[in-house]
Structures are given as structure tokens and as C-alpha cells.
Protein backbone atom coordinates (compact mmCIF):
# COMPACT_ATOMS: atom_id res chain seq x y z
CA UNK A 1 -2.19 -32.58 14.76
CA UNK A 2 -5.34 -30.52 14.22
CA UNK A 3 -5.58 -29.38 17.44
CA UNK A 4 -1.84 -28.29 17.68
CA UNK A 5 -2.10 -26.25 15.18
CA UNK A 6 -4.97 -24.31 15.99
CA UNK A 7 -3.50 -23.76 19.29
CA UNK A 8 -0.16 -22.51 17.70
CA UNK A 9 -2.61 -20.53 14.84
CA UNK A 10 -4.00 -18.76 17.80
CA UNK A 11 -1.10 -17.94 19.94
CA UNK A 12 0.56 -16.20 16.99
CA UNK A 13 -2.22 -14.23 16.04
CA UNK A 14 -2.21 -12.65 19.60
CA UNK A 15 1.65 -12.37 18.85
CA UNK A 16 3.50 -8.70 18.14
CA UNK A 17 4.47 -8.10 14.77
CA UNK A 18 8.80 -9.52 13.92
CA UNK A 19 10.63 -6.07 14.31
CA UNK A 20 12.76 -6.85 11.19
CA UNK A 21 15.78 -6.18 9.72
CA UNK A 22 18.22 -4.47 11.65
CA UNK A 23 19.17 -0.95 10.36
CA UNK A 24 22.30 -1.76 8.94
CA UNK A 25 23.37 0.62 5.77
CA UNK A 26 21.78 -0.47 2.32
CA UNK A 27 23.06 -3.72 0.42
CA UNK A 28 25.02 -4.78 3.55
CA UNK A 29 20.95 -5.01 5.64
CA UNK A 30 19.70 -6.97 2.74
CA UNK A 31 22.32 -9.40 2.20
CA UNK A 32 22.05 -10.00 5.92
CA UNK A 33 18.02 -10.41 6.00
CA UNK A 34 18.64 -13.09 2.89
CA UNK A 35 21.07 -15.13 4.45
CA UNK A 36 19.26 -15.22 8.01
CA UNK A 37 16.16 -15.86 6.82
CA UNK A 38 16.09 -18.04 3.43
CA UNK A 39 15.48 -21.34 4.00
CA UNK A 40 15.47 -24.34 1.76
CA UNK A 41 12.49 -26.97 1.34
CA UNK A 42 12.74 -30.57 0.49
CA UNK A 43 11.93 -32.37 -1.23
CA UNK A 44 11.19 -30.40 -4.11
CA UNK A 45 14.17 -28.22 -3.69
CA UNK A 46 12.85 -25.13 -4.25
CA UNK A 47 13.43 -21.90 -1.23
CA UNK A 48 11.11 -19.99 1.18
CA UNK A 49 11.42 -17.48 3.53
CA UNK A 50 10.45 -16.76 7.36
CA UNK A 51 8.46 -14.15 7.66
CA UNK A 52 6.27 -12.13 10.54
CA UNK A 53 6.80 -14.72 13.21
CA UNK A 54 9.87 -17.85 13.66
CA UNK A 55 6.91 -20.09 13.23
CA UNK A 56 5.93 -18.87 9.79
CA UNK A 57 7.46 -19.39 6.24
CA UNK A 58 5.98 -18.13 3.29
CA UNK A 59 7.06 -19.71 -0.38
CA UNK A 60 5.57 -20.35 -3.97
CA UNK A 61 2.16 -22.39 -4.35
CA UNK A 62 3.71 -24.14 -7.13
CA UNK A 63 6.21 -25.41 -4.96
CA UNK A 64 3.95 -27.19 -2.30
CA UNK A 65 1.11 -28.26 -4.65
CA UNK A 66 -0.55 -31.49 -3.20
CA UNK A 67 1.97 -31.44 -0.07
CA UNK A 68 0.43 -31.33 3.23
CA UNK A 69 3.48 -31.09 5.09
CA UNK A 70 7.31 -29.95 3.61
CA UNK A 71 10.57 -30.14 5.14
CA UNK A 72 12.36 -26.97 6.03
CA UNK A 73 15.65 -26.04 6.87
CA UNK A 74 17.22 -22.62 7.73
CA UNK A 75 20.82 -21.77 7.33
CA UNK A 76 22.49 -22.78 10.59
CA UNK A 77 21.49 -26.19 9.78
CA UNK A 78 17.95 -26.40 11.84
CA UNK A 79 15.24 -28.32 10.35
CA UNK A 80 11.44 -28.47 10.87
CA UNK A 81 8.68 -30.10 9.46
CA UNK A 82 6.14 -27.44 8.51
CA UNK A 83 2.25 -28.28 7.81
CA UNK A 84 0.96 -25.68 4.57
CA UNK A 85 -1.61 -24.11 5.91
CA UNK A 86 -3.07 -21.27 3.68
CA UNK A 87 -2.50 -20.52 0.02
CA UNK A 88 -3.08 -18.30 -2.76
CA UNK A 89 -3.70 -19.89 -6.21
CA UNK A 90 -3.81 -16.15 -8.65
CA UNK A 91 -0.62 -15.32 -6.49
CA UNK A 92 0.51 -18.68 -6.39
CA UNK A 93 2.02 -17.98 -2.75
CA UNK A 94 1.63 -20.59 0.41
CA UNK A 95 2.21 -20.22 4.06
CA UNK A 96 3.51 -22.90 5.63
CA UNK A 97 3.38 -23.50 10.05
CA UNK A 98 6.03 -24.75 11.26
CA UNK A 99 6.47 -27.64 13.90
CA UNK A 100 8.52 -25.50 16.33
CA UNK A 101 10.15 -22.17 15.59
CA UNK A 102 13.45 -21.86 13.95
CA UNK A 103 15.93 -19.89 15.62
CA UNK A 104 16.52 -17.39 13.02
CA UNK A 105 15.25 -13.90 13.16
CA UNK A 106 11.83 -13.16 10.58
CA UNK A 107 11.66 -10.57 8.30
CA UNK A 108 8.98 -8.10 8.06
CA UNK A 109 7.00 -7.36 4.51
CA UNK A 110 7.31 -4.18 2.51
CA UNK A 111 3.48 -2.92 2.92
CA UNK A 112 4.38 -0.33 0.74
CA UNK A 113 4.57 -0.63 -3.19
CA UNK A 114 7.85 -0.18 -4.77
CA UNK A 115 7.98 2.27 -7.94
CA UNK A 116 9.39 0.62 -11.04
CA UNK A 117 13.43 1.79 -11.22
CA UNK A 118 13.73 0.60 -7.47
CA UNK A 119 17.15 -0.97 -6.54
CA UNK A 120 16.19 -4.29 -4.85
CA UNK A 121 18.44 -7.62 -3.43
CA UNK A 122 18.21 -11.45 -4.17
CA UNK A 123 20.26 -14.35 -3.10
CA UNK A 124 18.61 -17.13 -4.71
CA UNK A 125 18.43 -20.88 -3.29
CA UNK A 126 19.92 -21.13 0.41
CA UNK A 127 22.07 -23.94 -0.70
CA UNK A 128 23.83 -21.63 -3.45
CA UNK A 129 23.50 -18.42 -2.72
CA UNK A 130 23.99 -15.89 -5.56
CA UNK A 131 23.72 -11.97 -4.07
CA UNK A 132 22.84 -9.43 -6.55
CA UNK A 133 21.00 -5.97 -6.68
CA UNK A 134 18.07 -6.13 -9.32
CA UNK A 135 15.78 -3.48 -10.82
CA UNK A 136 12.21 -3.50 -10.76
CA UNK A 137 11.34 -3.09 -14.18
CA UNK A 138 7.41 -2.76 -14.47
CA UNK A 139 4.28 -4.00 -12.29
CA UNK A 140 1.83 -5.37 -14.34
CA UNK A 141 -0.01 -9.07 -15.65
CA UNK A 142 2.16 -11.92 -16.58
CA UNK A 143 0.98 -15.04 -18.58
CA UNK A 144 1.98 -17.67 -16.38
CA UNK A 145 -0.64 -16.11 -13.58
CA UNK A 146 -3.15 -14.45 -15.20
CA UNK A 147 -5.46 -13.55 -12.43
CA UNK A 148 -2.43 -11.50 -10.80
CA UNK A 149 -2.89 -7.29 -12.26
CA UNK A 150 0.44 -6.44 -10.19
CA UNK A 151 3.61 -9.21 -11.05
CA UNK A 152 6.93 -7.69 -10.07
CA UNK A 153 8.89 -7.95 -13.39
CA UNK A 154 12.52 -7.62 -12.23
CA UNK A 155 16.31 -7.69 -13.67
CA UNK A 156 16.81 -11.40 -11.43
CA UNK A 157 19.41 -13.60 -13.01
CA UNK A 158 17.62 -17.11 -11.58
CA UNK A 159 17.71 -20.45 -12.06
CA UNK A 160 15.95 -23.47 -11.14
CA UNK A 161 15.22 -24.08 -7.93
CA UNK A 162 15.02 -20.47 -7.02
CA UNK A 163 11.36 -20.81 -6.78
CA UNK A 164 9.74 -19.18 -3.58
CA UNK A 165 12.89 -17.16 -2.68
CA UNK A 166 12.67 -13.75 -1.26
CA UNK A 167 13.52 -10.21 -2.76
CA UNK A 168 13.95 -7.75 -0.55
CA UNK A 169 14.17 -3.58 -0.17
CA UNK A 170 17.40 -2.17 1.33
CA UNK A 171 16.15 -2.18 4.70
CA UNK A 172 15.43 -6.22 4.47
CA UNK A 173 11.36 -6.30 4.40
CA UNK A 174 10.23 -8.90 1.50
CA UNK A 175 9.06 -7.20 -1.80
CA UNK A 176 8.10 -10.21 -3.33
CA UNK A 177 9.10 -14.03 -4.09
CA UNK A 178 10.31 -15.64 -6.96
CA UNK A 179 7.65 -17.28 -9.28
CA UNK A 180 9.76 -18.02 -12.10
CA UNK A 181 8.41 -17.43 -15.65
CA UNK A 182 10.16 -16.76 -18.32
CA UNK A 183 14.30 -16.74 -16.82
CA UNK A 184 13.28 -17.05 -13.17
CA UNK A 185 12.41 -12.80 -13.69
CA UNK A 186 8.75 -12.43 -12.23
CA UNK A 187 7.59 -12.18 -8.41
CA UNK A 188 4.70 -12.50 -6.87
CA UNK A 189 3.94 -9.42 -4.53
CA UNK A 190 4.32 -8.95 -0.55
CA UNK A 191 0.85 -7.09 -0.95
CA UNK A 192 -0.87 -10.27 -1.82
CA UNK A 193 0.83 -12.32 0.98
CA UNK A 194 0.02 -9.47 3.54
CA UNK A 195 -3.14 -10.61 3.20
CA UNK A 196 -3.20 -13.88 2.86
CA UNK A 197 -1.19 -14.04 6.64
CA UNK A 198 -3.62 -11.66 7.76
CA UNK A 199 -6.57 -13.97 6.76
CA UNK A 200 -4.67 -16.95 8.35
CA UNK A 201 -3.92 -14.84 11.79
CA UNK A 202 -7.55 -13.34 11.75
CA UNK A 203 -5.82 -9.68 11.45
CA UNK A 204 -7.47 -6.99 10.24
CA UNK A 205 -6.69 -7.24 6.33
CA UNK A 206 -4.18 -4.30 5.12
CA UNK A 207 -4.55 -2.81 1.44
């Protein structure tokens, strides 16, 4: 298997960058982007999303811990094994390769940071989907990761299971994932997984 994934490692680092959401108006592009792209992993139950390339999901460390391999399914029903190939303990974030790529769209991440009193969307676990616009509150440290300066403390009614689920802006790039906390209301931010995919896909490494 070692050798496969190299291979695929390579091929989608010399790949062009998911063109994203489609420019549909507001809450209507973001409920869209969440339904297309969330996907559900077993067996821990917890969600993830596919991001940059439709061999790529990205989801909570916490989720993953100890797993070499997860099972994924999107949506429409298609399921893949995926191997977890790069992680982020302060921003507890994982990327996960995927067998074969799912045929689902990816969404692009938000490279810019969002201002506190920006309108963002959430949907929650694949499996029960629960579509609201949230507020982001206040960017700042949050006990449970300590080593992170800039959590995304948000309005997100969660629950359990919700773990590694996107957030997105109105035009469907990922702001952040769910991490969970205190209510399910913290995320970790797209700025730290920019850079861990860039690391992974020997890209130059965006601020």
C-alpha cells in the first residue's frame, strides 16, 4: 500500500486546485456545498469533509486517533476506505487519502480570515443533517486545545457525533471544522489545515 499512495500523493500534488462551490446566491450555495460534500466516517461515527481534490477528506484528529485507515462514505451512498495520512495535534485536524475518489464535487478552503459577527452555515452529521446559519462570535484560545491562539468560537447548536464536520462561508469554502468543546461550539480553523495539505502535497505553504 505504501507505494500506492505515494504514487496517488504525487499525482495530486501536480493536480489544479477543486474550483469550488458553485456561485449560487448565499444560504442556498452553502447548504448545497454541505450536503455534496459531508461525508460520514465509521466506525467512530463522527463527519468529515472533501476538500481540494475527490481524493482528499479532511476531519478532526480526535476522531481518527490510533486509526490507520477509516471508512468513508459520501451522501449518494459511495464508500471508500481512506488511509490518514497527515495530522495536526494543536489543531487537532487529520487528512485522510482516499482509496479511489468519490464522485462528489470538493470544496475549496476560505484562505481568508473571517471577522467575528460573520454569518456562517452548518449541517452537522451527514446521517442527520441539521442546516443552520451561525455567528462567529470571537477568535481566540480554547481550553480543550491549548496550543491553538485562533479557535473559531461560534453560535453552532451540535451534538455528538458532529465532530469533524464542516462550516462554511456563503460562497461554500470551509471556515473551519467542528472540534466540539463545551456544546459542540468551537472549530478548528481552515488556516491551519491550509497548511497542513500544503505540507502533505509539497505546496508552497500559504499564511
Amino acid at each position: 500500500m505504501g507505494a500506492r499512495r505515494g504514487a496517488l500523493l504525487v499525482a495530486l500534488a501536480f493536480a489544479a486546485p477543486a474550483a469550488g462551490a458553485a456561485p449560487l446566491p448565499g444560504a442556498e450555495t452553502a447548504r448545497e456545498a454541505l450536503r455534496r460534500a459531508t461525508v460520514a466516517l465509521a466506525p467512530m461515527g463522527c463527519a468529515g469533509v472533501v476538500v481540494d481534490d475527490r481524493s482528499l477528506v479532511v476531519t478532526a484528529r480526535h476522531c481518527v486517533e490510533d486509526r490507520p485507515t477509516v471508512r468513508v462514505r459520501a451522501a449518494g451512498g459511495a464508500s471508500r476506505t481512506a488511509w490518514v495520512v497527515a495530522t495536526d495535534r494543536a489543531a487537532d485536524q487529520a487528512v485522510l487519502l482516499l482509496e479511489a475518489p468519490l464522485p462528489v464535487t470538493p470544496l475549496a478552503l476560505a484562505r481568508r480570515e473571517k471577522a467575528p459577527g460573520a454569518t456562517l452555515y452548518f449541517s452537522g452529521h451527514p446521517g442527520r443533517p441539521r442546516f443552520q446559519a451561525v455567528e462567529l462570535k470571537r477568535v481566540g484560545r480554547c481550553p480543550s486545545l491549548p496550543a491553538l491562539p485562533d479557535a473559531l468560537f461560534t453560535s453552532i447548536d451540535g451534538t455528538p457525533g458532529d465532530s469533524g464536520a464542516p462550516v462554511v462561508d456563503a460562497g461554500g469554502r470551509v471556515v473551519g471544522l467542528v472540534h466540539g468543546g463545551a456544546r459542540c461550539e468551537i472549530l478548528t480553523p481552515a488556516r491551519t489545515l491550509g497548511r497542513l495539505l500544503d505540507r502533505l502535497l509539497d505546496r508552497p505553504v500559504l499564511s
